[in-house]
Protein backbone atom coordinates (compact mmCIF):
# COMPACT_ATOMS: atom_id res chain seq x y z
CA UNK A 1 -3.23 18.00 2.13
CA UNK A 2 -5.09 20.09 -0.54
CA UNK A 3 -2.58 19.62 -2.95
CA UNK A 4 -2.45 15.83 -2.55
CA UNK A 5 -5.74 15.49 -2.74
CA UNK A 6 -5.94 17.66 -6.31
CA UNK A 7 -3.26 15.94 -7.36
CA UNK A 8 -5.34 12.88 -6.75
CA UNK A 9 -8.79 14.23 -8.26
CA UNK A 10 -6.81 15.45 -11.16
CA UNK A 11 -5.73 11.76 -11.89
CA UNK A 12 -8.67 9.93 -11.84
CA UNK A 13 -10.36 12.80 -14.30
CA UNK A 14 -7.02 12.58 -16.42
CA UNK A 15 -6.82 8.79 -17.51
CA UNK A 16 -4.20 9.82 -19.86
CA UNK A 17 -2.26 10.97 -17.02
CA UNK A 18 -3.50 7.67 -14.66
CA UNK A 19 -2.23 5.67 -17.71
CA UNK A 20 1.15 7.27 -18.16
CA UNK A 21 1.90 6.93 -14.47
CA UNK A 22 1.16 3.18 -14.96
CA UNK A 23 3.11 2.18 -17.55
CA UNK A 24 5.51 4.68 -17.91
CA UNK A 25 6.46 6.03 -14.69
CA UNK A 26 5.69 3.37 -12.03
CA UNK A 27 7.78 4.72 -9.35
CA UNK A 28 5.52 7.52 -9.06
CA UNK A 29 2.73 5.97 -8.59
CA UNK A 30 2.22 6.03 -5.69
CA UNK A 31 1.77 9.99 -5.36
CA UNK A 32 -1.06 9.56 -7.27
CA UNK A 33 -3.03 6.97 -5.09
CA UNK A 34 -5.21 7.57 -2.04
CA UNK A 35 -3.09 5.33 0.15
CA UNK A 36 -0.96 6.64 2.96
CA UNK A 37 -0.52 4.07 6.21
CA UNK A 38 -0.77 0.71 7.13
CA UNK A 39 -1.68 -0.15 10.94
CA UNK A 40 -0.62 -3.48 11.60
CA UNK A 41 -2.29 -3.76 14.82
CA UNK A 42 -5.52 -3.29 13.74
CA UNK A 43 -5.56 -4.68 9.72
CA UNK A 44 -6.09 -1.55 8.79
CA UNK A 45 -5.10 1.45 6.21
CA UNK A 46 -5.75 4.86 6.03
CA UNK A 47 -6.05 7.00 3.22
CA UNK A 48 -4.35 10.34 2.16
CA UNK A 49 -7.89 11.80 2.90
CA UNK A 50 -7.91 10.42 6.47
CA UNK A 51 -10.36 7.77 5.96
CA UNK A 52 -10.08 4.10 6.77
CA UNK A 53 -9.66 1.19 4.97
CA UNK A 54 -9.76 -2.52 4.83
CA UNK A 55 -9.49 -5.51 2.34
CA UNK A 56 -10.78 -9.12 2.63
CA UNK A 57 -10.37 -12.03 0.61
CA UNK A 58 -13.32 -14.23 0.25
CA UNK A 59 -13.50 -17.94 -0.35
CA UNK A 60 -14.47 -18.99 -3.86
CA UNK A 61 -17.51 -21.52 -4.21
CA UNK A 62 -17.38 -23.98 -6.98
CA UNK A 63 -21.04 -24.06 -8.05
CA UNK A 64 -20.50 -26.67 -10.68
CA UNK A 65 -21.19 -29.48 -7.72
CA UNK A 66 -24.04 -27.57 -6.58
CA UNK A 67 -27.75 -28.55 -6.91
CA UNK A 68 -30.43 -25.59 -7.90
CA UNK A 69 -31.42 -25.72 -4.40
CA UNK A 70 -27.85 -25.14 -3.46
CA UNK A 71 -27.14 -22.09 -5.41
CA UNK A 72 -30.02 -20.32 -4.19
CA UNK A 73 -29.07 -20.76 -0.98
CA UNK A 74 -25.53 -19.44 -1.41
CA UNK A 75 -26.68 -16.49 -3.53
CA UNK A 76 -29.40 -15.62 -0.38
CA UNK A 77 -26.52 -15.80 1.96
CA UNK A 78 -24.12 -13.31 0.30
CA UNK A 79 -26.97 -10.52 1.42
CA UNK A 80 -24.99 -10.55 4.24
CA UNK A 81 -21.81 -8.75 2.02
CA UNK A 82 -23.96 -5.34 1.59
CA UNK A 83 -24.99 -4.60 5.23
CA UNK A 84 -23.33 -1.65 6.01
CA UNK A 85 -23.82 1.74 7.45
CA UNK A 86 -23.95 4.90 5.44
CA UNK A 87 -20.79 5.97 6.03
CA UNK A 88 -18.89 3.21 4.14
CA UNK A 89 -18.34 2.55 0.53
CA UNK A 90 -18.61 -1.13 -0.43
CA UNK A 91 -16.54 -2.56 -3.60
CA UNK A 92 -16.36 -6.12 -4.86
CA UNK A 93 -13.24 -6.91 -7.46
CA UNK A 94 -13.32 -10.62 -8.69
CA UNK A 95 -9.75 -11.55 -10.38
CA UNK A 96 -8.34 -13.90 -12.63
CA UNK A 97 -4.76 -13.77 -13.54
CA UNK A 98 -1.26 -15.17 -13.92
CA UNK A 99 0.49 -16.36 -11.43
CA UNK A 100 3.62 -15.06 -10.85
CA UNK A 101 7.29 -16.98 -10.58
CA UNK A 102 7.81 -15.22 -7.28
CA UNK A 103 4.35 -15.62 -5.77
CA UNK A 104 4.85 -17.24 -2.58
CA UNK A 105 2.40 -19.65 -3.62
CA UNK A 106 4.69 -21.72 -4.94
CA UNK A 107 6.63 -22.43 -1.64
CA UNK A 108 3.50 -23.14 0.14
CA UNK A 109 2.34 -25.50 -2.65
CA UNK A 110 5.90 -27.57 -1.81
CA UNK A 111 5.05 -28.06 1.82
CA UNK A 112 1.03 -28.39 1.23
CA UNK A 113 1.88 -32.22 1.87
CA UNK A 114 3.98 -32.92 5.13
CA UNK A 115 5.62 -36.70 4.60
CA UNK A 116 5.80 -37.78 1.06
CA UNK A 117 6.94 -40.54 -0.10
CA UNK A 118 10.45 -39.80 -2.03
CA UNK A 119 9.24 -40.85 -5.38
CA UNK A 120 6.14 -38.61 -5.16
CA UNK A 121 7.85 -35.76 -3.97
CA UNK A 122 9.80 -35.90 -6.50
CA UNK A 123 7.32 -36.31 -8.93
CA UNK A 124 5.45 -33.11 -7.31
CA UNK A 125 8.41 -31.10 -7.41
CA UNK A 126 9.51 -31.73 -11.01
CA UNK A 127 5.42 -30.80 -12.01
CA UNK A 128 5.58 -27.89 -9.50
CA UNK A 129 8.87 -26.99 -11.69
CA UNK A 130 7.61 -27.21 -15.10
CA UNK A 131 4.28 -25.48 -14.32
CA UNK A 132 6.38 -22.42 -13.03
CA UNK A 133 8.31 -22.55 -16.28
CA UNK A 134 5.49 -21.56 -17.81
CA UNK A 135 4.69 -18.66 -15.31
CA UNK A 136 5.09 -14.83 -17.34
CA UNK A 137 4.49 -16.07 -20.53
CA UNK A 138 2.30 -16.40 -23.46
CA UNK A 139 2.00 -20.36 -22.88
CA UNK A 140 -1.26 -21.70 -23.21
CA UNK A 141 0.03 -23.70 -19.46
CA UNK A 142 0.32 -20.54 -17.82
CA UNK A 143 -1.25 -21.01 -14.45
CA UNK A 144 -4.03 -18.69 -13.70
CA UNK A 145 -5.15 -17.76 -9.98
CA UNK A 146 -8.98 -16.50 -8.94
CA UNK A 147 -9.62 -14.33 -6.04
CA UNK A 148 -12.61 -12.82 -5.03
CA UNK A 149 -11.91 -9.02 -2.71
CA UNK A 150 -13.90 -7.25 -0.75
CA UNK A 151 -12.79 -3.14 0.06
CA UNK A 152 -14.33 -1.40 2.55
CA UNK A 153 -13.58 2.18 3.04
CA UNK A 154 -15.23 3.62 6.27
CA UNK A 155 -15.71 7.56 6.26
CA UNK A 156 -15.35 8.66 10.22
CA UNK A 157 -16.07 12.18 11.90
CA UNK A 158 -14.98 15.26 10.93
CA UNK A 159 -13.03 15.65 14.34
CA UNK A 160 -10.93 12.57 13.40
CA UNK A 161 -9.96 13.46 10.04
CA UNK A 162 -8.94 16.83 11.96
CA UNK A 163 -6.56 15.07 14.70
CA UNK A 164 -5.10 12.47 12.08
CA UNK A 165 -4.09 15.81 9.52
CA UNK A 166 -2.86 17.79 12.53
CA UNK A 167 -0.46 14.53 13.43
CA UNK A 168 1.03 14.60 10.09
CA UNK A 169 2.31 18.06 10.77
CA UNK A 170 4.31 16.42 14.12
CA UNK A 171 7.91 14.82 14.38
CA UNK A 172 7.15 12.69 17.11
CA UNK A 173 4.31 10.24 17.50
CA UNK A 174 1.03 11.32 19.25
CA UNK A 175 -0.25 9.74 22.35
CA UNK A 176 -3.23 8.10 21.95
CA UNK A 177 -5.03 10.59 24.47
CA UNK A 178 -4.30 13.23 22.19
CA UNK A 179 -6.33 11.46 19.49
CA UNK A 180 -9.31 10.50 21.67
CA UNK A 181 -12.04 10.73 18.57
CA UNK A 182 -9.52 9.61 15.90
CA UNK A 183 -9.08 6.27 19.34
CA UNK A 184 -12.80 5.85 19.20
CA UNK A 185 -13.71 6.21 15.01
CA UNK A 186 -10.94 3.32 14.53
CA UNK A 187 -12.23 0.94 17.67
CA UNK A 188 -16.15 1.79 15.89
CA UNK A 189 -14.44 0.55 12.21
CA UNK A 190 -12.65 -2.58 13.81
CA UNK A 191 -15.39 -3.28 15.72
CA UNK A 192 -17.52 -2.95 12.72
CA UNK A 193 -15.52 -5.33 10.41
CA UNK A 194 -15.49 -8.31 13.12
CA UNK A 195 -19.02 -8.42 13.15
CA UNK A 196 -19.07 -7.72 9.24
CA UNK A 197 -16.78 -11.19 9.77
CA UNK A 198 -18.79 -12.85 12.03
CA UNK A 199 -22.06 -12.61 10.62
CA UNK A 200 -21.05 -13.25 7.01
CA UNK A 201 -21.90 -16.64 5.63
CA UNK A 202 -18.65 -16.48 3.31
CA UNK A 203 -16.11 -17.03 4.73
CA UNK A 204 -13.83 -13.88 4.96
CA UNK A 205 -10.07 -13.11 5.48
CA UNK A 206 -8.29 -9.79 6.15
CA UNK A 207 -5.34 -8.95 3.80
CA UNK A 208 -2.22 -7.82 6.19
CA UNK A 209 0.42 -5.47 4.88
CA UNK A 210 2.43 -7.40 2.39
CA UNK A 211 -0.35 -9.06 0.67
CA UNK A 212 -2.29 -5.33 0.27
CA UNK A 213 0.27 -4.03 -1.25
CA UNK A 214 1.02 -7.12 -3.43
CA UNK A 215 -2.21 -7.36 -4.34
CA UNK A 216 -2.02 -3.28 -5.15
CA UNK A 217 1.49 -3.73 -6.90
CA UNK A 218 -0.21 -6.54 -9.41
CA UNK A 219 -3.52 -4.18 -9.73
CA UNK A 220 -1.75 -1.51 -10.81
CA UNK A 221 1.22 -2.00 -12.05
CA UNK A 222 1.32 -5.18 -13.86
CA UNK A 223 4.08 -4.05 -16.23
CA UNK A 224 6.60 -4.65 -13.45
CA UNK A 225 4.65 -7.15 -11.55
CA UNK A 226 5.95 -10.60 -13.63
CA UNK A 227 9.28 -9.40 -14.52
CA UNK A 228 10.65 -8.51 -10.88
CA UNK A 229 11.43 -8.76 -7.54
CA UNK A 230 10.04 -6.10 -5.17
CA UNK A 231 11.16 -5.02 -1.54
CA UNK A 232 8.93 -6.72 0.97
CA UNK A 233 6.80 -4.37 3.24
CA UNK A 234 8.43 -1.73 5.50
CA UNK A 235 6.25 -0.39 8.03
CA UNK A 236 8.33 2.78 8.81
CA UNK A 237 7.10 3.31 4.50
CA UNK A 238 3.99 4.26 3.48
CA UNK A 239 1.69 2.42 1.10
């Protein structure tokens, strides 16, 4: 575990080294990133470090409709966004970027209306077809998306960052009586995002599996991103 982590530290004080892993050597990329699991149960990830992790997509506002009165309003409400205990680290990462051929968007897009007439669908269809063209290129039609993310990363006891390393060091799966405070740190962080949820006046949506790493695929290795296929989650994988 102390050599991941160094191996970590040393990239993020080594851009050259961040960089090169990037664009050069993408499939090892992944050694240098704090990732490790996915818990599909839960929404959650943890990190190499053994803390916990989650990622929410927030609903963008068009403010252009909006009234003074309006946009106050909104921007009082996203107070909400930063109430969080001591123990968590709070990032926002707004996005704007191409849309890729194999985004999944463009399925959903196809079925967004349910009983189209036959002339209209194939009108939508031969748009749909033409604005995908366009998708990984220069073109001044290439579709742009914007997304709006919210990471949390929740630091828990000492004594569960203990249990979780001495698991990695088993073959076979612990029980969860085993793992009693490692149990109780992840109920406190669920328990802790739902109300984050519940009492934000965005609305908020957790990211599972495939869309993290989709998301982290596009962040960080964009090189590959819009000229490829990639394999789709595997939970028995790690981030």
């Amino acid at each position: 575990m102390n050599n991941t982590n160094e191996i970590i530290d040393n990239a993020l004080v080594n851009r050259n080294q961040l960089a090169d892993a990037l664009f050069k050597r993408s499939e090892s990329l992944s050694k240098l990133l704090p990732y490790s699991e996915y818990l599909d149960e839960h929404k959650m990830f943890i990190n190499k470090d053994g803390s916990f992790g989650i990622v929410l997509e927030a609903d963008l506002l068009e403010h252009e409709p909006m009234n003074s009165r309006q946009v106050l309003s909104t921007v009082e409400s996203l107070k909400s966004l930063f109430a969080l205990p001591e123990n968590c680290v709070l990032q926002v990462l707004y996005d704007q970027s191409y849309i890729s051929k194999n985004d999944k968007y463009w399925d959903e897009i196809k079925e967004y209306y349910k009983y189209p007439h036959p002339v209209s669908k194939l009108l939508h269809e031969e748009k749909i077809k033409n604005i995908r063209e366009k998708c990984n290129s220069e073109h001044e039609l290439s579709p742009l998306k914007r997304k709006s993310l919210i990471s949390i990363r929740f630091f828990p006891s000492k004594a569960c960052v203990s249990e979780w390393k001495q698991s990695l060091g088993k073959d076979e799966r612990l029980l969860f009586d085993e793992m009693k405070e490692f149990v109780r740190q992840m109920k406190l962080f669920t328990g802790l995002v739902k109300q984050y949820i519940e009492n934000s006046k965005v609305k908020l949506r957790i990211l599972n599996a495939q869309e993290l790493i989709t998301h982290l695929r596009q962040f960080f290795n964009p090189k590959e991103f819009y000229r490829r296929d990639f394999a789709k989650y595997n939970k028995h994988h790690s981030i």
